[in-house]
Protein backbone atom coordinates (compact mmCIF):
# COMPACT_ATOMS: atom_id res chain seq x y z
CA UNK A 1 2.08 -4.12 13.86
CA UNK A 2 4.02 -7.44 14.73
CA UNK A 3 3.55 -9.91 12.21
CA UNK A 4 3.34 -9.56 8.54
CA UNK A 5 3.68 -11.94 5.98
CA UNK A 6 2.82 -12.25 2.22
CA UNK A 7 0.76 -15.00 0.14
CA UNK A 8 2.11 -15.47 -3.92
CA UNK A 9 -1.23 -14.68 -6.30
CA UNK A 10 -1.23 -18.52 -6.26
CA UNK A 11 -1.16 -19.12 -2.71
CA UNK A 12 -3.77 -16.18 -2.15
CA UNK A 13 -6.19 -18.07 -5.23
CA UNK A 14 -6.26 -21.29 -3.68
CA UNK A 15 -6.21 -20.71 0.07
CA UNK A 16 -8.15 -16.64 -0.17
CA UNK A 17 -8.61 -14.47 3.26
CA UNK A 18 -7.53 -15.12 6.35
CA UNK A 19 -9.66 -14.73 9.29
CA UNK A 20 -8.46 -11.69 11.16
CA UNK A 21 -6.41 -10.14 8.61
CA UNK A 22 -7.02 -7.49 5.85
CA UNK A 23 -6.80 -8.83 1.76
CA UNK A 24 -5.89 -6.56 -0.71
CA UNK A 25 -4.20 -8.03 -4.37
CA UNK A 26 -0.65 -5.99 -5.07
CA UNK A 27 -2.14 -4.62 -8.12
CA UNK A 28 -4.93 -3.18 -6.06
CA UNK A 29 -2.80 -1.82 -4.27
CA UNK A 30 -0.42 -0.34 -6.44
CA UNK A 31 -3.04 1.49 -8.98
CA UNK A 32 -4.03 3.13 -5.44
CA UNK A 33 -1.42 4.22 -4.98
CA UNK A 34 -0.76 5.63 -8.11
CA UNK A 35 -4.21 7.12 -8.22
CA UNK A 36 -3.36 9.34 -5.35
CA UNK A 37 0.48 10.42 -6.21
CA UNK A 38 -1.15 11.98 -9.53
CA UNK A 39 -4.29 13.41 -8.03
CA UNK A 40 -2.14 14.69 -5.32
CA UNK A 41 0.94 15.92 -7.58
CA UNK A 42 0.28 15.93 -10.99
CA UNK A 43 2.83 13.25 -11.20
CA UNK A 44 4.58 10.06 -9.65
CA UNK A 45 6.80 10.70 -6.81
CA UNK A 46 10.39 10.82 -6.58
CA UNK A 47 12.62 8.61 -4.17
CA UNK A 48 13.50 12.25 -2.36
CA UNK A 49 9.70 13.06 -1.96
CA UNK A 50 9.06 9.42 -0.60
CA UNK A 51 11.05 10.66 1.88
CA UNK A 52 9.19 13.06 3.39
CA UNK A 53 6.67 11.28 2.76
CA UNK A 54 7.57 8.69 4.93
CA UNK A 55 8.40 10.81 7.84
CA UNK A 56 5.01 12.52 7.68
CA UNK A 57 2.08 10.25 9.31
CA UNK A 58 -0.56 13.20 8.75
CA UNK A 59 0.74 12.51 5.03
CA UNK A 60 -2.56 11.06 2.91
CA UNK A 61 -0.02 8.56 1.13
CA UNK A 62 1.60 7.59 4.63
CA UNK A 63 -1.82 6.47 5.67
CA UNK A 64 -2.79 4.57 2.46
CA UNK A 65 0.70 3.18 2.86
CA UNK A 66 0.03 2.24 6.47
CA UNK A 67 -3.15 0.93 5.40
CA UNK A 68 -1.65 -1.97 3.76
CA UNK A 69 0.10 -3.15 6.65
């Protein structure tokens, strides 16, 4: 990746997609997220197991994580 940027829920409403790039509302995003740290753990992680997390790209939350970008 070489480019990111972010669009405000306002922004995103009146203009929607972009050609060429992938759309997915924070709150989507976030109850994903969430979804999978509790299916996967039984709970939310901590900042110490985001950490390995991180540093592990065959990690299922590193991809969905990835996935976003």
């Amino acid at each position: 990746m070489t480019f990111l940027f972010y669009l405000c829920n306002k922004c995103a409403e009146t203009y929607g997609e972009i050609a060429g790039t992938m759309y997915m509302p924070d709150e989507v995003f976030f109850q994903r997220l969430a979804i999978e740290q509790l299916e996967l753990y039984g709970h939310y992680l901590t900042p110490s197991e985001w950490a390995v997390v991180s540093e592990t790209p065959s990690h299922a939350l590193w991809k969905l994580i990835k996935e976003r970008a």
